[in-house]
Protein backbone atom coordinates (compact mmCIF):
# COMPACT_ATOMS: atom_id res chain seq x y z
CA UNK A 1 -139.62 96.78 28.14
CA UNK A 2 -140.17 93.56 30.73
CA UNK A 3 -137.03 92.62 32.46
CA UNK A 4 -134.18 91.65 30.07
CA UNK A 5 -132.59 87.70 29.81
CA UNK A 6 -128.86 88.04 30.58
CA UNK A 7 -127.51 85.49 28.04
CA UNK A 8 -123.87 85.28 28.68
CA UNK A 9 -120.70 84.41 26.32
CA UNK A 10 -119.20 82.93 28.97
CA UNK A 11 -115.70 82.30 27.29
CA UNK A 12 -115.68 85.65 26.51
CA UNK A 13 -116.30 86.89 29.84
CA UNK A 14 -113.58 84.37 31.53
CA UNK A 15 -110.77 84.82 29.32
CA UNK A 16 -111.19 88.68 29.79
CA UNK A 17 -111.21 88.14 33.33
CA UNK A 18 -108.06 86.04 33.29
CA UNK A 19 -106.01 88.06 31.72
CA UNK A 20 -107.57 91.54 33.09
CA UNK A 21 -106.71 90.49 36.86
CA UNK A 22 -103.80 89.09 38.31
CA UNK A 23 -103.14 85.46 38.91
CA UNK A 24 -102.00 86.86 42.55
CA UNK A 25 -105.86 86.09 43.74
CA UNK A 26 -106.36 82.50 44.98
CA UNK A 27 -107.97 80.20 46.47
CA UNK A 28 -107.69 78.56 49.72
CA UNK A 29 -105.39 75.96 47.92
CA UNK A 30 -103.34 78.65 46.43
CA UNK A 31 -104.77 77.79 43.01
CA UNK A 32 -105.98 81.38 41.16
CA UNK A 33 -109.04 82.43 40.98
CA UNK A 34 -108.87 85.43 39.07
CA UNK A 35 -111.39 84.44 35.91
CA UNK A 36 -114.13 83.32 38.11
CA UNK A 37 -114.06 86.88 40.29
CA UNK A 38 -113.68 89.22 37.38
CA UNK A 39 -116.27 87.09 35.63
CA UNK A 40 -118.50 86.82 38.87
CA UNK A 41 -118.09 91.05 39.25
CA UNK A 42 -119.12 91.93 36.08
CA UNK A 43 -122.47 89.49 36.15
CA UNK A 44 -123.19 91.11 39.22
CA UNK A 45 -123.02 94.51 38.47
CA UNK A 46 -125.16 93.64 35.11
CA UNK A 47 -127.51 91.97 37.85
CA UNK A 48 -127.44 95.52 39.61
CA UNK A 49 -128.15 97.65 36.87
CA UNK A 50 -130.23 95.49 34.26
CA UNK A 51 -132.39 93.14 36.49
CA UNK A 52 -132.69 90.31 34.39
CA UNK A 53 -135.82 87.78 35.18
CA UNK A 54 -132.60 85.34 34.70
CA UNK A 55 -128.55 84.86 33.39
CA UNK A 56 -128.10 82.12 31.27
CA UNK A 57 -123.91 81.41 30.92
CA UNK A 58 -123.67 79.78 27.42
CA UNK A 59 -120.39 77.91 26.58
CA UNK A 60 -119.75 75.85 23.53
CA UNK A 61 -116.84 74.87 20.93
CA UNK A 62 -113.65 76.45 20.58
CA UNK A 63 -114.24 76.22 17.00
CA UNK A 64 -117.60 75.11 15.20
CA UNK A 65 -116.95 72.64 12.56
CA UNK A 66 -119.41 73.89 9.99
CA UNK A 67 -116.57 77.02 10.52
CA UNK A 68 -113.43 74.87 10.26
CA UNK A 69 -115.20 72.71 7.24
CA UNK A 70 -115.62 76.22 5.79
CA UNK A 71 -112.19 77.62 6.04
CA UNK A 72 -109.55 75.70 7.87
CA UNK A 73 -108.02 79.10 8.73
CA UNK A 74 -110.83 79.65 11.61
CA UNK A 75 -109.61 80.10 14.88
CA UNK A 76 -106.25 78.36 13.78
CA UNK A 77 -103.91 81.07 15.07
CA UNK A 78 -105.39 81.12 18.84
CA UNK A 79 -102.82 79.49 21.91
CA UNK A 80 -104.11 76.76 23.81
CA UNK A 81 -106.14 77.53 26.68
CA UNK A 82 -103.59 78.59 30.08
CA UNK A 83 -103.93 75.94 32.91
CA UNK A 84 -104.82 78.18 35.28
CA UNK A 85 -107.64 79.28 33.18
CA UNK A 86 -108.25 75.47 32.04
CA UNK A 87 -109.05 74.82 35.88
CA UNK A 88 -111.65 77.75 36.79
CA UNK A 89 -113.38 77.27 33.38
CA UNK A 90 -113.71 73.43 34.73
CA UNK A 91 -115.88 75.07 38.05
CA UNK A 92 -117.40 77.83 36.86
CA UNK A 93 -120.72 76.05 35.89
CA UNK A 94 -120.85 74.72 39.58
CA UNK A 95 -119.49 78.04 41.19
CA UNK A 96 -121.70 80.28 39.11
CA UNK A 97 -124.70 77.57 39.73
CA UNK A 98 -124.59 78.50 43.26
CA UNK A 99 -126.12 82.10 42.43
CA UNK A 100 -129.00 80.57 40.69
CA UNK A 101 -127.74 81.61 37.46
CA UNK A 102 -127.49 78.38 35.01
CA UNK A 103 -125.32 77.16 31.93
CA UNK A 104 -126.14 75.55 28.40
CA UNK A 105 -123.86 73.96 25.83
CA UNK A 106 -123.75 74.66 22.45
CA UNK A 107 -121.95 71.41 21.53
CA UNK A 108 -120.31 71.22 18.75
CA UNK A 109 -121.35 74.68 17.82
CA UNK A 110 -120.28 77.99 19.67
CA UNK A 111 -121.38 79.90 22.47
CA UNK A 112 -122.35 82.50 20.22
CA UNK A 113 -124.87 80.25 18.26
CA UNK A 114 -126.34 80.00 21.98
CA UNK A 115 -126.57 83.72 22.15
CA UNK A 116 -128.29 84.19 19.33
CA UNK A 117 -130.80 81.03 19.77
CA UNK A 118 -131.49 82.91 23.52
CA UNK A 119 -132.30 85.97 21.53
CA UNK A 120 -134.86 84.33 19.15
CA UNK A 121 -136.49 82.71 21.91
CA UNK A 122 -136.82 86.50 23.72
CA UNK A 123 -138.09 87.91 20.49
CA UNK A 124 -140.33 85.64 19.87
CA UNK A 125 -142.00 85.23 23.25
CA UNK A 126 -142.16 89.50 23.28
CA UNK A 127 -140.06 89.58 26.01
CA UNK A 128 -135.89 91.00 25.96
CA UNK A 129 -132.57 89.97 25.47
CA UNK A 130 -129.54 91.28 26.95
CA UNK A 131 -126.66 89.37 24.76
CA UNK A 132 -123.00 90.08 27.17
CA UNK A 133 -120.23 89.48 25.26
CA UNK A 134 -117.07 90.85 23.29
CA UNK A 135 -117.75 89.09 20.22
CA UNK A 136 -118.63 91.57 17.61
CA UNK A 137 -120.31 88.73 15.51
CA UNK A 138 -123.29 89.38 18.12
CA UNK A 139 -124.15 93.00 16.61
CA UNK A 140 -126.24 90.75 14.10
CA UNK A 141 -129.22 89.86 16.91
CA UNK A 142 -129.75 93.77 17.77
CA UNK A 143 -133.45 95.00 17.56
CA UNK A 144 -135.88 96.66 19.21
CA UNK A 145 -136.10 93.77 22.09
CA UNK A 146 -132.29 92.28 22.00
CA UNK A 147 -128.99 94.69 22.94
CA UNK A 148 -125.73 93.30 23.63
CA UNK A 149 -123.92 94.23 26.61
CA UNK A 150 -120.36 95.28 25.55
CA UNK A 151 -117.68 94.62 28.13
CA UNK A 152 -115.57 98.10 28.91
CA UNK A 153 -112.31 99.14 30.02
CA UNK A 154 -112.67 100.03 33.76
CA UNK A 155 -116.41 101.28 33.48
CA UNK A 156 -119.50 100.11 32.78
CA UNK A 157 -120.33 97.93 29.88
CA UNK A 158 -121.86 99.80 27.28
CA UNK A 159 -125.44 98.50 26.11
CA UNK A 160 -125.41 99.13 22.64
CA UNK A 161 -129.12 98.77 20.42
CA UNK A 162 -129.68 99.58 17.01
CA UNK A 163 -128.51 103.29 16.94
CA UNK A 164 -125.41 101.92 18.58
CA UNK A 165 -124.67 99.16 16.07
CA UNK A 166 -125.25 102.07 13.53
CA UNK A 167 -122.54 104.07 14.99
CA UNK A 168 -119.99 101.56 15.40
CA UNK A 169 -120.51 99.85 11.38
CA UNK A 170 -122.88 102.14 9.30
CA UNK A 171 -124.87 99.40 8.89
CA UNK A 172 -127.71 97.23 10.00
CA UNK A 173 -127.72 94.68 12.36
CA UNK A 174 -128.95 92.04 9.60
CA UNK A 175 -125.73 93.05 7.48
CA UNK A 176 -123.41 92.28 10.32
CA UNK A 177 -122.77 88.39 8.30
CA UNK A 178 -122.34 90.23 4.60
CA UNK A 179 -120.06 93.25 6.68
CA UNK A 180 -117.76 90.41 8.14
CA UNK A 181 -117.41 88.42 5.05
CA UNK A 182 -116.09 92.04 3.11
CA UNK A 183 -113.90 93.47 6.31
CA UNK A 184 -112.69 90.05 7.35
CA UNK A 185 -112.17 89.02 11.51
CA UNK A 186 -108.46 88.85 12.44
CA UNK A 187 -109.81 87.54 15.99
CA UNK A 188 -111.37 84.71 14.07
CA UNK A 189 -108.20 84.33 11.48
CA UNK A 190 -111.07 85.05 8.82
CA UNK A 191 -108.97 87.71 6.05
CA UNK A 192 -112.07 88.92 4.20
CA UNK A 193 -112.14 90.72 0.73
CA UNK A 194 -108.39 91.58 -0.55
CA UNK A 195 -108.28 95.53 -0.24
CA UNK A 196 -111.98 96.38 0.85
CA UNK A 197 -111.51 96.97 4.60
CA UNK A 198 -113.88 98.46 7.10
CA UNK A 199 -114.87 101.50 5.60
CA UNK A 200 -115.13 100.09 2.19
CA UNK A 201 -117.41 96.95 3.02
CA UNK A 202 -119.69 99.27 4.84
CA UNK A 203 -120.10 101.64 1.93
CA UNK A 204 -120.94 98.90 -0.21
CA UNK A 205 -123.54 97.33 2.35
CA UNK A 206 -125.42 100.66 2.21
CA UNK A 207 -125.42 101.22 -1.59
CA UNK A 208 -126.08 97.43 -2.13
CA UNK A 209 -127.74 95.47 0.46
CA UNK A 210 -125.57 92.36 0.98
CA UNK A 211 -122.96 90.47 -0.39
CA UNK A 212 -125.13 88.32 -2.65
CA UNK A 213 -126.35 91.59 -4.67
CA UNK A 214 -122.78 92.81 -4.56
CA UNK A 215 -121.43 89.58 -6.08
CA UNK A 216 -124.27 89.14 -8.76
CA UNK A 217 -123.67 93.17 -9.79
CA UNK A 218 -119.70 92.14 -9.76
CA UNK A 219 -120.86 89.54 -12.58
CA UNK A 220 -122.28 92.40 -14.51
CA UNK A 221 -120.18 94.22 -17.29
CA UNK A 222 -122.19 97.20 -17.25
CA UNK A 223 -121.52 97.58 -13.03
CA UNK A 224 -118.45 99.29 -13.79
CA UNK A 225 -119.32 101.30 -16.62
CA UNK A 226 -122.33 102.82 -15.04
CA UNK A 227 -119.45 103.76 -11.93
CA UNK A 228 -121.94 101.30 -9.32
CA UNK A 229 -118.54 99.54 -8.52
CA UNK A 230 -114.76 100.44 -9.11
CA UNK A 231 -112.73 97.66 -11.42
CA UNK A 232 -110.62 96.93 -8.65
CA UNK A 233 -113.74 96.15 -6.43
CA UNK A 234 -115.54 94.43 -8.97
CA UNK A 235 -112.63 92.12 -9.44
CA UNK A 236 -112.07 91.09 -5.95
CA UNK A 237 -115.48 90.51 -5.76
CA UNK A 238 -115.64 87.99 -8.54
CA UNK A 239 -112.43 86.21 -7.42
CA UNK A 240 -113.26 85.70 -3.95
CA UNK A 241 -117.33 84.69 -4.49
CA UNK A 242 -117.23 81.39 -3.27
CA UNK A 243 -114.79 82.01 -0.25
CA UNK A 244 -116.56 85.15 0.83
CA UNK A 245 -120.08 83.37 0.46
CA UNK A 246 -118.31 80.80 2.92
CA UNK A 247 -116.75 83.45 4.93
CA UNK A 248 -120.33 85.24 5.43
CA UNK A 249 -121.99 81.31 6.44
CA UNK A 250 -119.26 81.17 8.68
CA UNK A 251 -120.68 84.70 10.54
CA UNK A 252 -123.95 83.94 9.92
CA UNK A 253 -125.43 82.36 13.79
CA UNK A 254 -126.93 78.93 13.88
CA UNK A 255 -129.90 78.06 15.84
CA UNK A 256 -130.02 75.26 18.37
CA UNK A 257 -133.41 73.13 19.83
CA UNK A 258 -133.54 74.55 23.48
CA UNK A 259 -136.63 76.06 25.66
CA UNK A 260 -137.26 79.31 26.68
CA UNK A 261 -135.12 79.89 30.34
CA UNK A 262 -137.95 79.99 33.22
CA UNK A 263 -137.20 83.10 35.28
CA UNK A 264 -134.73 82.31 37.89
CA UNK A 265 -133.45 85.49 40.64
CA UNK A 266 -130.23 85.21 41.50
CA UNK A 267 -129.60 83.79 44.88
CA UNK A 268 -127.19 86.35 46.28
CA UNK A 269 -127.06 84.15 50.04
CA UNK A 270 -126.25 80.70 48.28
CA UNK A 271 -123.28 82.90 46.25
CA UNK A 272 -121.51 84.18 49.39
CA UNK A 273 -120.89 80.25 50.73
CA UNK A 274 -119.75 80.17 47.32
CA UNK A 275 -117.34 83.03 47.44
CA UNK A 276 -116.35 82.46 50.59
CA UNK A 277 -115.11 78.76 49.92
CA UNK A 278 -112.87 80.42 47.09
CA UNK A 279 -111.34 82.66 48.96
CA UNK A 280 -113.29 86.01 47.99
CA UNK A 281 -114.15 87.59 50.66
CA UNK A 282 -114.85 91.07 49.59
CA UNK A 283 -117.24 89.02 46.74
CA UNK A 284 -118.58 87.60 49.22
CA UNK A 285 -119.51 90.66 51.42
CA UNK A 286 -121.06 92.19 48.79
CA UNK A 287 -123.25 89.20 48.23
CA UNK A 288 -124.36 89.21 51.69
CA UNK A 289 -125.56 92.89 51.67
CA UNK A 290 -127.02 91.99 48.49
CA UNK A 291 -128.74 89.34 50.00
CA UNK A 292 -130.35 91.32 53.20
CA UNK A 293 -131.35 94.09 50.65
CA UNK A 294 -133.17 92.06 48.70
C-alpha cells in the first residue's frame, strides 16, 4: 500500500479538542489554545504512525443546503459555536499551514463532502486514503485503498477498513447512505424510520440491498404474505418513502471539482516557531526532535 493521504475533518477534530482539554492552556495573550494543541497532537501522532505523502485539513459548512432544503430538521438542534473555539478555528489554517500541512473549503457543502472527494481522487489515482474523522457518515468511502481514522478515548485512533465497518454495522460500506436513512442520526437531528432502529435497518440492508428495493417490496402486497417484511415494517416503509429517500440523499457524499494534493512532508522545524509563538512549548519540543530525526 503507497503512503496514505491524511484527509482531515477538521471540525471534527477541533471541536473534540476543545472540549477534551481544558481552556486552562493559553496563549501568550492569555487567549486558549486548547483546540489547536489537541488538534495539532493527534495529526502528529497520525504523522508518526501512518506517514502520509501529505494532510489535507478540509473544513466546510455547518450545514449543507442541499441537507437543510432536504429536511429543515438538519443540524437544527446544535449550539452556536463557543468564542473561544470561534477564535482558534479563525487560525488554525495559518497555524496548521506552518507544518506544511494545507486546508480546502468545501463551500457551501461540508467537510465531509471534502473527505469523500479526497478519497475518490486516492482511489482513482491507485494510491490511499486515510479519512480522520468522528463522523460516522464517512464509513461509506471504506475499501480496499481508503480507511478512516477513528478518533479514541485516550489511545490511539482506531483505523477501521472494510472488516471494521462490518463489525461496527453488519453492512457494507456502500449501504452506509440506505443504513442512515432506516436508523436515523441524532448528531445530525435526522430521526430515521419510526421503530426500525439499528439492528433492524441493518437486517433489512442484508436481506434487501438498499432502501430503494426495500421501499419498492413495501409497495408489494404479497411482501408480507410471503413473511419478506413484517406489517409493521412494511407500513413505515410506505409512509415514510419520500422522507427517507431524502433522508438517505442527505447521507449520501457529494463530490466537489478539486486536484489531486501533490505530496507535501510535514515541516516539523517551521511547526515549532509555530508552537512556540502559541505558547506550547512541550508541542514545540517535540517538533524539534522531530525535526533533527528526520
Amino acid at each position: 500500500m503507497p503512503a496514505p493521504l491524511l484527509a482531515v475533518d477538521a471540525p471534527s477534530l477541533l471541536y473534540r479538542a476543545f472540549f477534551a482539554l481544558p481552556d486552562s492552556i493559553e496563549d501568550p495573550e492569555g487567549r486558549p489554545v486548547n483546540a489547536l494543541l489537541g488538534t495539532a497532537n493527534l495529526l502528529l501522532q497520525a504523522v508518526e504512525e501512518h506517514r502520509p505523502r501529505a494532510v489535507v485539513l478540509c473544513f466546510g459548512a455547518e450545514a449543507a443546503t442541499y441537507r437543510t432544503d432536504a429536511f429543515a430538521g438538519y443540524h437544527a438542534d446544535r449550539p452556536p459555536m463557543p468564542d473561544d473555539l470561534r477564535h482558534q478555528w479563525e487560525q488554525a489554517r495559518e497555524f496548521f499551514g506552518a507544518y506544511g500541512w494545507s486546508h480546502l473549503d468545501a463551500g457551501d457543502l461540508e467537510a465531509d463532502d471534502l473527505l469523500g472527494t479526497l478519497a475518490g481522487l486516492e482511489r482513482d489515482a491507485g494510491g490511499a486514503a486515510l479519512l480522520f474523522t468522528g463522523d460516522r457518515d464517512m464509513f461509506q468511502c471504506v475499501d480496499a485503498r481508503v480507511r478512516v481514522l477513528w478518533p479514541a478515548g485516550k489511545g490511539s485512533p482506531e483505523v477501521i477498513g472494510l472488516a471494521g465497518v462490518r463489525e461496527r454495522y453488519g453492512i457494507e460500506p456502500g449501504q452506509v447512505p440506505d443504513f442512515i436513512a432506516l436508523r436515523g442520526d441524532p448528531s445530525d437531528g435526522i430521526p430515521g424510520a419510526k421503530g426500525i432502529g439499528e439492528k433492524g435497518a441493518a437486517q433489512l440492508l442484508r436481506d434487501h440491498g438498499d432502501l430503494e428495493a426495500l421501499i419498492a417490496l413495501a409497495g408489494d402486497p404479497a411482501a408480507v404474505t410471503r413473511k419478506l417484511l413484517r406489517p409493521k415494517v412494511a407500513e413505515v416503509l410506505r409512509a415514510q418513502a419520500e422522507e427517507l429517500g431524502a433522508f438517505k440523499d442527505m447521507a449520501t457524499l457529494r463530490t466537489l471539482e478539486i486536484p489531486r494534493p501533490a505530496d507535501a512532508p510535514t515541516d516539523f522545524e517551521r511547526a515549532a516557531v509555530a508552537a512556540r509563538a502559541k505558547g506550547m512549548n512541550r508541542l514545540a519540543e517535540r517538533l524539534e526532535r522531530a525535526a533533527k530525526a528526520s
